[in-house]
Protein backbone atom coordinates (compact mmCIF):
# COMPACT_ATOMS: atom_id res chain seq x y z
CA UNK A 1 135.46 93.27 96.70
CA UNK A 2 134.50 91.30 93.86
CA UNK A 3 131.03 91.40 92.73
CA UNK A 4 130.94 87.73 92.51
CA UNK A 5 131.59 87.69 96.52
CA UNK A 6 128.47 90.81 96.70
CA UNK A 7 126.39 88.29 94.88
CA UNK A 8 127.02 85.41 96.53
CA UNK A 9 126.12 86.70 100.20
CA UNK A 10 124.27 90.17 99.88
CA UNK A 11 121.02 88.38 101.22
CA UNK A 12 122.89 86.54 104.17
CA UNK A 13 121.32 89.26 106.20
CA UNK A 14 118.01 87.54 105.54
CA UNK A 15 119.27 84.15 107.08
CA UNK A 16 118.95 85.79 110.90
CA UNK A 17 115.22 86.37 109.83
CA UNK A 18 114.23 83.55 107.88
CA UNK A 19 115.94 81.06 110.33
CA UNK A 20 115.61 82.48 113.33
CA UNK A 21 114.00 85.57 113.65
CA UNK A 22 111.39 86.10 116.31
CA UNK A 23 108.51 89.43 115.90
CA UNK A 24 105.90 89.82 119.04
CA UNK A 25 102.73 90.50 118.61
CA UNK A 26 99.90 90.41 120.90
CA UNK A 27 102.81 89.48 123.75
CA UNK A 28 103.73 86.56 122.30
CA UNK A 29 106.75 85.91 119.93
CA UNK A 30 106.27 84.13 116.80
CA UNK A 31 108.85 82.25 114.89
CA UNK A 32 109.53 82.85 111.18
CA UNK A 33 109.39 79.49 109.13
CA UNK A 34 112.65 78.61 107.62
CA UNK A 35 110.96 78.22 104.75
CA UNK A 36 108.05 80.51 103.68
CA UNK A 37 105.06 78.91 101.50
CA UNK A 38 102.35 81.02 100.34
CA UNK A 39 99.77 79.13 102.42
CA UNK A 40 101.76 79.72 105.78
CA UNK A 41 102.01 83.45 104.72
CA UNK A 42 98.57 83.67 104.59
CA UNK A 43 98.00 82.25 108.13
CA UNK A 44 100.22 83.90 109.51
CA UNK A 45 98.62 87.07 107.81
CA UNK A 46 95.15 86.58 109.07
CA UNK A 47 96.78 85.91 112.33
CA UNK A 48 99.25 88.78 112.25
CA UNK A 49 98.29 91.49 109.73
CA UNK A 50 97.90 94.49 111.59
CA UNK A 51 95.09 95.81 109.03
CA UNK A 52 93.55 93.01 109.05
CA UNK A 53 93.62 92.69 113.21
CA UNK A 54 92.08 96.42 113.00
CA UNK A 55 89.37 95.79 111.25
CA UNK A 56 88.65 93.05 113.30
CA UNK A 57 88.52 94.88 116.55
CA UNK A 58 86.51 97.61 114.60
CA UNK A 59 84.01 94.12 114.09
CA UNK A 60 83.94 93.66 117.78
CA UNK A 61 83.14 97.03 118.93
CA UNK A 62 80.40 97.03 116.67
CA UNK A 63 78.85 94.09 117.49
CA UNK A 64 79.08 95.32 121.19
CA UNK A 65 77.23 98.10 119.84
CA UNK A 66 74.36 96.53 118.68
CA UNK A 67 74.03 94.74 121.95
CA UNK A 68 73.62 98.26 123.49
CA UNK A 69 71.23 98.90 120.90
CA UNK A 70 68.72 96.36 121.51
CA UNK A 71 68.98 97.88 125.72
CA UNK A 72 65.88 98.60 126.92
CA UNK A 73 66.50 102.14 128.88
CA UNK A 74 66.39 101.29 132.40
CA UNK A 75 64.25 103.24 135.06
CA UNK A 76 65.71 106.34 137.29
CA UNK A 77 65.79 106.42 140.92
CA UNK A 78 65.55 110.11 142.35
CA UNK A 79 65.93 110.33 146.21
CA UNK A 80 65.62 114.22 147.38
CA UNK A 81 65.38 116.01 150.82
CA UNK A 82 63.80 119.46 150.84
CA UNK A 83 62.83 122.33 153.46
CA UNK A 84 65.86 121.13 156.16
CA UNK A 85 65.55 124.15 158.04
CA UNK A 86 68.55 125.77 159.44
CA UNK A 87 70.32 126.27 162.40
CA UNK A 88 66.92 123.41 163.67
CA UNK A 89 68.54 120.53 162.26
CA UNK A 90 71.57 120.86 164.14
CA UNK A 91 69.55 122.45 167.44
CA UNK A 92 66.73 119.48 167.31
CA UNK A 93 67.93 116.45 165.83
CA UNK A 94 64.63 114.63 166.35
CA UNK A 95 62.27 116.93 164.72
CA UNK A 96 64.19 116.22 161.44
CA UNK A 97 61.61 113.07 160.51
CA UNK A 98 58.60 115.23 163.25
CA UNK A 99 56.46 117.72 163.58
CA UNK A 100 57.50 121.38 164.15
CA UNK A 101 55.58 124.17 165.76
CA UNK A 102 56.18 125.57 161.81
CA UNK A 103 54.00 123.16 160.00
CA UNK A 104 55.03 124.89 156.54
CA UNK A 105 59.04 124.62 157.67
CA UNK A 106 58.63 120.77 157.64
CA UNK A 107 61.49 118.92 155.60
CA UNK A 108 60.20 116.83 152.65
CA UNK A 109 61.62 113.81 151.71
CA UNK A 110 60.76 112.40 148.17
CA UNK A 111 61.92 109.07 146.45
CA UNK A 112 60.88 109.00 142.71
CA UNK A 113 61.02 106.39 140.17
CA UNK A 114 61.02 107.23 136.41
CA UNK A 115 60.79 104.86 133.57
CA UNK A 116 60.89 106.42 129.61
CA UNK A 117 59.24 104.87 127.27
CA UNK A 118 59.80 104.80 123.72
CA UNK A 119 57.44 105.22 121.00
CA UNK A 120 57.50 104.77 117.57
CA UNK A 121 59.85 101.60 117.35
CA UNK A 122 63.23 103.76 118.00
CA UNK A 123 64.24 100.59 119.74
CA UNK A 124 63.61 98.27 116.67
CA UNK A 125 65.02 100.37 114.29
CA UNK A 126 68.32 100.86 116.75
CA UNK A 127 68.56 97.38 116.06
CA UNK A 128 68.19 96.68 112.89
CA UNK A 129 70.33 99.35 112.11
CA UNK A 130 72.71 98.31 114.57
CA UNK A 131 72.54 94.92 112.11
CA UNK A 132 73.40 96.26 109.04
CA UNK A 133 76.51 98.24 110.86
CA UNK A 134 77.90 94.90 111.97
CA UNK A 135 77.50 93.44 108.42
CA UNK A 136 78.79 96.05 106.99
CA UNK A 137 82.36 95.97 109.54
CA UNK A 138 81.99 92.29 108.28
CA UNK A 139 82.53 93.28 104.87
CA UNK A 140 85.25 95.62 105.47
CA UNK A 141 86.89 92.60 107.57
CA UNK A 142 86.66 90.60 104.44
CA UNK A 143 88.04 93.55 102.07
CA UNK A 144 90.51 94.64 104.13
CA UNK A 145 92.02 90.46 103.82
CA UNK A 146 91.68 90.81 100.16
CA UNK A 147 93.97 93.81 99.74
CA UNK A 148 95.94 92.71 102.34
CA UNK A 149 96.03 88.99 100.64
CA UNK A 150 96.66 90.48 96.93
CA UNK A 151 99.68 92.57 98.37
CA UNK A 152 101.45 89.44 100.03
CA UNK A 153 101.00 86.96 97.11
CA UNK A 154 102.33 90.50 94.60
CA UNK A 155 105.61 90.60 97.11
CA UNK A 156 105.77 86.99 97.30
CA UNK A 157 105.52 86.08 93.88
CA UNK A 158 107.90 89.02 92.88
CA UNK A 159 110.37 87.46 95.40
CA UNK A 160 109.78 83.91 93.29
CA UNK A 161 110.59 85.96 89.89
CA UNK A 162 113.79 87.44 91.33
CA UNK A 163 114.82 83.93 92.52
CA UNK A 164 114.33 82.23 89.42
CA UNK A 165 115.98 85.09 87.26
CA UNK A 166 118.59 85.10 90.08
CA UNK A 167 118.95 81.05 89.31
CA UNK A 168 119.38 82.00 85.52
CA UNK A 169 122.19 84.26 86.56
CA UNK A 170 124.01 81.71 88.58
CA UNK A 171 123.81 78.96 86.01
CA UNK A 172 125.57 81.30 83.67
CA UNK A 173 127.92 82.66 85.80
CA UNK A 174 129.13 79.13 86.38
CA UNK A 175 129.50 78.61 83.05
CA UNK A 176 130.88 81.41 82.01
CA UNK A 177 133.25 80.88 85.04
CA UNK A 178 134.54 77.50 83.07
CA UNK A 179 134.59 78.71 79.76
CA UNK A 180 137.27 81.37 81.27
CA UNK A 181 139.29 79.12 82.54
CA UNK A 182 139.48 77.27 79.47
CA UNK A 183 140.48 80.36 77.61
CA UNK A 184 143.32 81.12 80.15
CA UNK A 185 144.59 77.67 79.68
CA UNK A 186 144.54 78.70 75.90
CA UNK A 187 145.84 81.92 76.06
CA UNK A 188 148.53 81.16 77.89
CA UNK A 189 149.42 78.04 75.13
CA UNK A 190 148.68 80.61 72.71
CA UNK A 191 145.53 79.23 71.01
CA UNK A 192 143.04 81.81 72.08
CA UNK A 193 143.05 85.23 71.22
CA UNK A 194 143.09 87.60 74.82
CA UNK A 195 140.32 89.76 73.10
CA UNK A 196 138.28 86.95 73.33
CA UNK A 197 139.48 86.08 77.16
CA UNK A 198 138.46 89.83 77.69
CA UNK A 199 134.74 90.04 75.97
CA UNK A 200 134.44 86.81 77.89
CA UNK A 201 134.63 88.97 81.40
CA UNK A 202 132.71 91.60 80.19
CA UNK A 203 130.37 89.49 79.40
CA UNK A 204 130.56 87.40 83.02
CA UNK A 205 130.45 91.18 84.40
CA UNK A 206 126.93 91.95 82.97
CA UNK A 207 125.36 88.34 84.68
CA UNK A 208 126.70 89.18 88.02
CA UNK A 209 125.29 93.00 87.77
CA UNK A 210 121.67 91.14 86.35
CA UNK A 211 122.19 88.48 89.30
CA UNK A 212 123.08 91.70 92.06
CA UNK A 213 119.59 93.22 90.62
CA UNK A 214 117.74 90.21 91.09
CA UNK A 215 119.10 88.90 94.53
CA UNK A 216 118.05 93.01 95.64
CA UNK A 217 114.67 92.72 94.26
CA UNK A 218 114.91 89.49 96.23
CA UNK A 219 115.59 90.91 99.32
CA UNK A 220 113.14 93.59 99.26
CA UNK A 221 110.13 91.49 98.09
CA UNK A 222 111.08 89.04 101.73
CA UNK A 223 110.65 91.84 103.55
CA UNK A 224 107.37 93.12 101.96
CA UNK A 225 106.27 89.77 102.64
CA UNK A 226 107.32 89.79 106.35
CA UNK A 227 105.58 92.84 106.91
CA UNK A 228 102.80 91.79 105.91
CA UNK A 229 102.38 88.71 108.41
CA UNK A 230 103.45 90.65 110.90
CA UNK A 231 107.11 90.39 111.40
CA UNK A 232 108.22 93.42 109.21
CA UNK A 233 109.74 94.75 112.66
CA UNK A 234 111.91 92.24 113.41
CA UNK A 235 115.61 92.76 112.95
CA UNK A 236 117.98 91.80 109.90
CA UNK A 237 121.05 92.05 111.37
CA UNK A 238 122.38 94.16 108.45
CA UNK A 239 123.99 96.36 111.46
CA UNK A 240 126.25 93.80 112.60
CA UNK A 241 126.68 91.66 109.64
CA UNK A 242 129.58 92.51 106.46
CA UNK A 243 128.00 92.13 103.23
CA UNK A 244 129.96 88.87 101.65
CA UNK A 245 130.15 85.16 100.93
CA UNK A 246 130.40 82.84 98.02
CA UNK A 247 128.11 82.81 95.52
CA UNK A 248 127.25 79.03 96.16
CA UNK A 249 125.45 77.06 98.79
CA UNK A 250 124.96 79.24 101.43
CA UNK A 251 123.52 82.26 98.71
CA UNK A 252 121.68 79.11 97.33
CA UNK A 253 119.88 78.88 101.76
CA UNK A 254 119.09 82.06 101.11
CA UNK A 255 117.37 81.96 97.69
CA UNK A 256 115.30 79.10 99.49
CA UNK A 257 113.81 81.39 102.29
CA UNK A 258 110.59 81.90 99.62
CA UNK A 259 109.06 78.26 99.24
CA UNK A 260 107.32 78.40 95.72
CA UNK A 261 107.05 78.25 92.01
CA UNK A 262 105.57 80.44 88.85
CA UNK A 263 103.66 77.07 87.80
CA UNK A 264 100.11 77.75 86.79
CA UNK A 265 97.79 75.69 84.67
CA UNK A 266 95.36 78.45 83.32
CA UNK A 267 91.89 78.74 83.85
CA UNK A 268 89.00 79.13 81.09
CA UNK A 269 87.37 82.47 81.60
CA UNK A 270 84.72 84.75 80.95
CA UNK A 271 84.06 88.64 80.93
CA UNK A 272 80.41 88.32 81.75
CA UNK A 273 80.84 85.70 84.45
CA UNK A 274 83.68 87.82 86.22
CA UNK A 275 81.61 90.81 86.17
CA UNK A 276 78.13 89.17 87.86
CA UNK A 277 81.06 87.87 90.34
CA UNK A 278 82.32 91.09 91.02
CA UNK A 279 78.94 93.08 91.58
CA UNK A 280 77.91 90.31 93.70
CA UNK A 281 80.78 89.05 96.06
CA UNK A 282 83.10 91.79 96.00
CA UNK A 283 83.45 93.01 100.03
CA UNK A 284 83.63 96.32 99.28
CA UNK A 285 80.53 96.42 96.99
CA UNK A 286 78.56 94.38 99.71
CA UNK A 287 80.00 97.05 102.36
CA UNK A 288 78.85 99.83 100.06
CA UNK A 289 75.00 98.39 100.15
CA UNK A 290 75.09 97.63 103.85
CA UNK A 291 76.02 101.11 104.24
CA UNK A 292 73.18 101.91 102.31
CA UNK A 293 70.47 99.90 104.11
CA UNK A 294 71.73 101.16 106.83
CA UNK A 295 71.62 104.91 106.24
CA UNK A 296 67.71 104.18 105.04
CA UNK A 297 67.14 102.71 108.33
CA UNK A 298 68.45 105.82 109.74
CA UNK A 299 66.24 108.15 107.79
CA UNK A 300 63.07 105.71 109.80
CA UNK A 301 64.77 106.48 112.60
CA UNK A 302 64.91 110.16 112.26
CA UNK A 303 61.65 110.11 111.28
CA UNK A 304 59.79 108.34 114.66
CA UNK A 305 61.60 111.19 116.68
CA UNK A 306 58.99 112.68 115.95
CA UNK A 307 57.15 110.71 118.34
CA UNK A 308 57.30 111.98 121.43
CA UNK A 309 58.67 110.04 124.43
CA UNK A 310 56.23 109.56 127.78
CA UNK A 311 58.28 109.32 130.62
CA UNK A 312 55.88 108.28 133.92
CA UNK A 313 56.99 107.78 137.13
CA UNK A 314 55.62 107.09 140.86
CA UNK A 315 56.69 109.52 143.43
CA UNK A 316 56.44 108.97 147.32
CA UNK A 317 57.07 111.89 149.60
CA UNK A 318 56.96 112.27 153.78
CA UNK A 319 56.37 115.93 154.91
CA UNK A 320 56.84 116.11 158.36
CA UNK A 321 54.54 113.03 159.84
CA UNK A 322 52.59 112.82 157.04
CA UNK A 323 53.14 110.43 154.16
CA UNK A 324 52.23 111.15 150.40
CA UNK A 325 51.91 109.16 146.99
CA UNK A 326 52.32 110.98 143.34
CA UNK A 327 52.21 109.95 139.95
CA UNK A 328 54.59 111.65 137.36
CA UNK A 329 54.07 112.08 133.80
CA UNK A 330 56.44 113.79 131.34
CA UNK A 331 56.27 114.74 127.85
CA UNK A 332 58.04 116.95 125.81
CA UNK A 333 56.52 119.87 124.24
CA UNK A 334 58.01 120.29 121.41
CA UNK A 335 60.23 117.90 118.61
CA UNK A 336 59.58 118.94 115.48
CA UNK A 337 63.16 121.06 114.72
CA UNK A 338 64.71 118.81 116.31
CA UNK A 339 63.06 116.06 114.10
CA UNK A 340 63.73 117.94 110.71
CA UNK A 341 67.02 118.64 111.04
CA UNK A 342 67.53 114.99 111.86
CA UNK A 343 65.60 113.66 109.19
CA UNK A 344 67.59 115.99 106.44
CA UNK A 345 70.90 114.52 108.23
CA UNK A 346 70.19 111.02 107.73
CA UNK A 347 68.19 111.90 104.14
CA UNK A 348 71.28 113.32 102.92
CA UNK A 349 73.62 110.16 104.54
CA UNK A 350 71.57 107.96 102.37
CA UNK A 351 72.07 110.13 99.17
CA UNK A 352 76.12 109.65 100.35
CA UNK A 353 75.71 106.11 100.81
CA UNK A 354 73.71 105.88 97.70
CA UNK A 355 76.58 107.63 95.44
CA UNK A 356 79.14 105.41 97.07
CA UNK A 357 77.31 102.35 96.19
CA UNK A 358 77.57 103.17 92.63
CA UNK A 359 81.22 104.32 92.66
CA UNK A 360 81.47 101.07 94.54
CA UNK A 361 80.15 99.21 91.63
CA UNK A 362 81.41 101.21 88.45
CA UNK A 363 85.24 100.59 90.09
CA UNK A 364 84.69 96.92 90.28
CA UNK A 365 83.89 96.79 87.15
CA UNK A 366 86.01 98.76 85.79
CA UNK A 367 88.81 96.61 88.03
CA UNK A 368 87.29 93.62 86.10
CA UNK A 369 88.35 94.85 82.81
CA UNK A 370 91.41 95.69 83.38
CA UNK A 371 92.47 92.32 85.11
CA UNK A 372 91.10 90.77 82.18
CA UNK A 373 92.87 92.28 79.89
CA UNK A 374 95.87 91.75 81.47
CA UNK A 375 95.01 88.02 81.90
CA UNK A 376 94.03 87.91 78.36
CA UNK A 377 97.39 89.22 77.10
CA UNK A 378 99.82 87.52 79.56
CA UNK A 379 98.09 84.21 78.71
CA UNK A 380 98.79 84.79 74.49
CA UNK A 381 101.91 85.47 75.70
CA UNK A 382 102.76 82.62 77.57
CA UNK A 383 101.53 80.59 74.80
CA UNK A 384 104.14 81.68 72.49
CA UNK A 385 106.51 79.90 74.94
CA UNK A 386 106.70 76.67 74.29
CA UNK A 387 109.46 73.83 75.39
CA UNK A 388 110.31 73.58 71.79
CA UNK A 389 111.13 76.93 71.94
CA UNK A 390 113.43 77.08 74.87
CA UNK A 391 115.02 73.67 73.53
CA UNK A 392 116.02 75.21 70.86
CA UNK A 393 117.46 78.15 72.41
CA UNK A 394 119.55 76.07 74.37
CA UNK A 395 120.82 73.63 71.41
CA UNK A 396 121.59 77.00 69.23
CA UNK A 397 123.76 78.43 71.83
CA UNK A 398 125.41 74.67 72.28
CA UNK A 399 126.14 74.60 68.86
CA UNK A 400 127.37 78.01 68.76
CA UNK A 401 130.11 77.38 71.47
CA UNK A 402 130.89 74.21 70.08
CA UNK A 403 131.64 75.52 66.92
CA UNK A 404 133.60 78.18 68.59
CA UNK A 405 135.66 75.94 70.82
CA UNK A 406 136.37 74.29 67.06
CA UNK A 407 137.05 77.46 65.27
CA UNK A 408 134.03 77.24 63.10
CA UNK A 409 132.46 80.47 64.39
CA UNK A 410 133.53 83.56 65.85
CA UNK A 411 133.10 84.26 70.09
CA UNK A 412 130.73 87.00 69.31
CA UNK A 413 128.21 84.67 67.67
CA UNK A 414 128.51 82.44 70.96
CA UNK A 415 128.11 85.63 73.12
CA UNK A 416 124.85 86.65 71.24
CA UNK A 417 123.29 83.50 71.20
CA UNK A 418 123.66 83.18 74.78
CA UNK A 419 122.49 86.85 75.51
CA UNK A 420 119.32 85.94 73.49
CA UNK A 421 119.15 82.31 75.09
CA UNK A 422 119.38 84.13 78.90
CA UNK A 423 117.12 86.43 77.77
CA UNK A 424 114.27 83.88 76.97
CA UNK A 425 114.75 82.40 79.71
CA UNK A 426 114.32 85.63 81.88
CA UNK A 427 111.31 86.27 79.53
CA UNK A 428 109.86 83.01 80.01
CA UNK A 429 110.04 83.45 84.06
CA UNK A 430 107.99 87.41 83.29
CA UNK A 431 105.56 85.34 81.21
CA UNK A 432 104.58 82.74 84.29
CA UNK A 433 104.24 85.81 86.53
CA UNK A 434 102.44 88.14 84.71
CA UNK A 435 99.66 85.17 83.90
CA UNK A 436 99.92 83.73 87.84
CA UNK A 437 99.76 87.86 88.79
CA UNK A 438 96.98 88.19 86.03
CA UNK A 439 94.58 85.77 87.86
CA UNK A 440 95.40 86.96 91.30
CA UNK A 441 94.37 90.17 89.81
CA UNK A 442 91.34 88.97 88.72
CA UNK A 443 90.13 87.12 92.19
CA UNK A 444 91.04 90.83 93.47
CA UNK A 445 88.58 92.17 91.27
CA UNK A 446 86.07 90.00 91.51
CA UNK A 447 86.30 88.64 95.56
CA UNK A 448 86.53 85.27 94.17
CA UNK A 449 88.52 82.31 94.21
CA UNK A 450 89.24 81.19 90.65
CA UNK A 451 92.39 79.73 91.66
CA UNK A 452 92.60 75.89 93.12
């Protein structure tokens, strides 16, 4: 088979998924758009995202939580029956609420109500750290959408680079693909050398293995991006489906699955800015100092164990005919073990959450830096890209196969001047992504938009 035919349809298995394939989730099946912007992606990612729909439910549970933290405890109800003397309940019936000739072999039957109550504000500090837990699953909500957000627009954006490189391909193939059959016609009249007819296919052979490379890198990037909103289950239909087609409209459907461009019109920046950004709306630095408020709010809790708990009660009992009333009051003897070893627990949980804080903060800076460098050098490189540049590219490999098809010039100056003038163009597309990918980089590191 002719890798012009593996070209042309080695992504059809993407058209059962991009036009029609269904993934269920929650019970109900979505559909996969047709065509796949970035924005629907990222709907369908905070919709679908099974990270992100985990950290969620984490959210809910603990925001039930603190509901149960701000419970008031509720008060006991003890019902007892004592003394039931045997075989005499069974003999005499009736003298199980009487009298007896045995005063002391009376039953007793007590009903007791308890109610604890808590001292040193254990219930307001339950709360408040309760608080801080929830904002602190908040943040991880919002963190776990920005790694899960920078992954997508990385897959999607390498799936726009492969297409465009991919387009590059094509263009040349088809040209190369007339050029041949020009020499044919002249070979066969004898006016073109067959050397020339064969450097000609080698040539055309190298395009369609840089255009097989790109439509794979293609294919894999859709799927990244599928799995991440959810449908990475759903089937391709690479079991029942031969690799091949034409490498022309239909290949052209499938190139279209990814709806987007490596347009970008860049942003003025600065290091300082980007860093006060970082420190303060980065999710996982704000989780890191949630954690930490809340782990001092634990060490206040540990400490008011040490006050003791009064549990009181009122207590009615009926021996035999008589009827009695009691008050109950109950305190433990002893806390302070109990308290210590508590209070070093949550002491040292603070000292973690204190160290993680500042990890948290020396990696988002140090995520800062990087991203700006990167931004910094992919936007001087861009620069040097200019459409003069790539116009004359194109006019010096015109001119070189015009003066070839005239004699003027040899075919290996038109080959290398279209080797360099593909090769600025695939340079060019690497340019546009590393700069878009430079700036998506940076609203990673930082937790802010910087992009409109």
């Amino acid at each position: 088979m002719s890798n012009r035919l593996l070209f042309g349809a080695s992504v059809k298995v993407l058209l059962l998924l991009a036009l029609g394939a269904q993934f269920a989730v929650g019970g109900r099946a979505q559909l996969v758009p047709s065509k796949l912007s970035l924005a629907k992606a990222t709907e369908l990612l905070m919709q679908r995202n099974p990270t992100v729909l985990a950290a969620q439910r984490n959210l809910d549970a603990l925001r039930a939580q603190r509901t149960a933290a701000g419970l008031r405890p509720t008060p006991t109800l003890t019902a007892s029956a004592t003394q039931l003397a045997l075989p005499r309940v069974f003999t005499h019936p009736g003298l199980i609420f009487g009298t007896g000739d045995n005063v002391a072999a009376n039953s007793t039957y007590t009903v007791e109500v308890d109610q604890l109550i808590e001292r040193g504000d254990k219930r307001a500090l339950r709360i408040a750290q309760a608080e801080w837990n929830v904002r602190l699953a908040e943040a991880q909500l919002r963190d776990a959408v920005r790694q899960q957000l920078f992954q997508l627009r990385q897959s999607f954006f390498n799936a726009v680079l492969a297409r465009e490189n991919s387009r590059v391909a094509r263009e040349n193939l088809a040209h190369f693909d007339r050029m041949a059959q020009v020499l044919r016609a002249q070979y066969r009249e004898g006016y073109a050398a067959g050397v020339d007819l064969r450097r000609i296919e080698i040539q055309r052979f190298e395009l369609e293995r840089d255009a097989v490379a790109a439509e794979q890198t293609y294919q894999q990037a859709v799927r990244d991006v599928f799995n991440l909103i959810g449908a990475g289950d759903a089937p391709s239909g690479a079991d029942v489906r031969l690799i091949g087609g034409r490498a022309g409209g239909e290949a052209e459907a499938d190139l279209n699955a990814i709806e987007g461009d490596l347009d970008i019109i860049p942003v003025l920046l600065w290091i300082d800015d980007l860093r006060r950004l970082a420190l303060a709306n980065r999710p996982d630095v704000q989780a890191a100092r949630f954690n930490v408020e809340a782990a001092r709010v634990g060490v206040q809790l540990a400490i008011a164990s040490k006050a003791r708990d009064v549990t009181v009660g009122g207590q009615y009992a009926r021996t035999g005919s008589d009827n009695t009333f009691g008050v109950v009051l109950s305190v433990p003897l002893k806390v302070g073990a109990r308290a210590r070893t508590a209070i070093e627990q949550a002491t040292a949980l603070e000292l973690q959450a204190e160290a993680q804080l500042r990890q948290a903060e020396t990696q988002a800076l140090t995520d800062v830096e990087k991203a700006f460098i990167a931004y910094r050098t992919s936007r001087d490189r861009l620069r040097a890209f200019t459409s003069d540049v790539l116009v004359a590219a194109e006019q010096v490999r015109r001119t070189e196969e015009a003066a070839y098809r005239e004699g003027a010039r040899g075919l290996i100056d038109f080959l290398d001047a279209q080797r360099a003038y593909n090769q600025l163009r695939v340079e060019y597309n690497q340019a546009r992504y590393d700069l878009l990918m430079s700036l998506y980089q940076l609203e990673y590191a930082t937790g802010a938009r910087l992009l409109n």
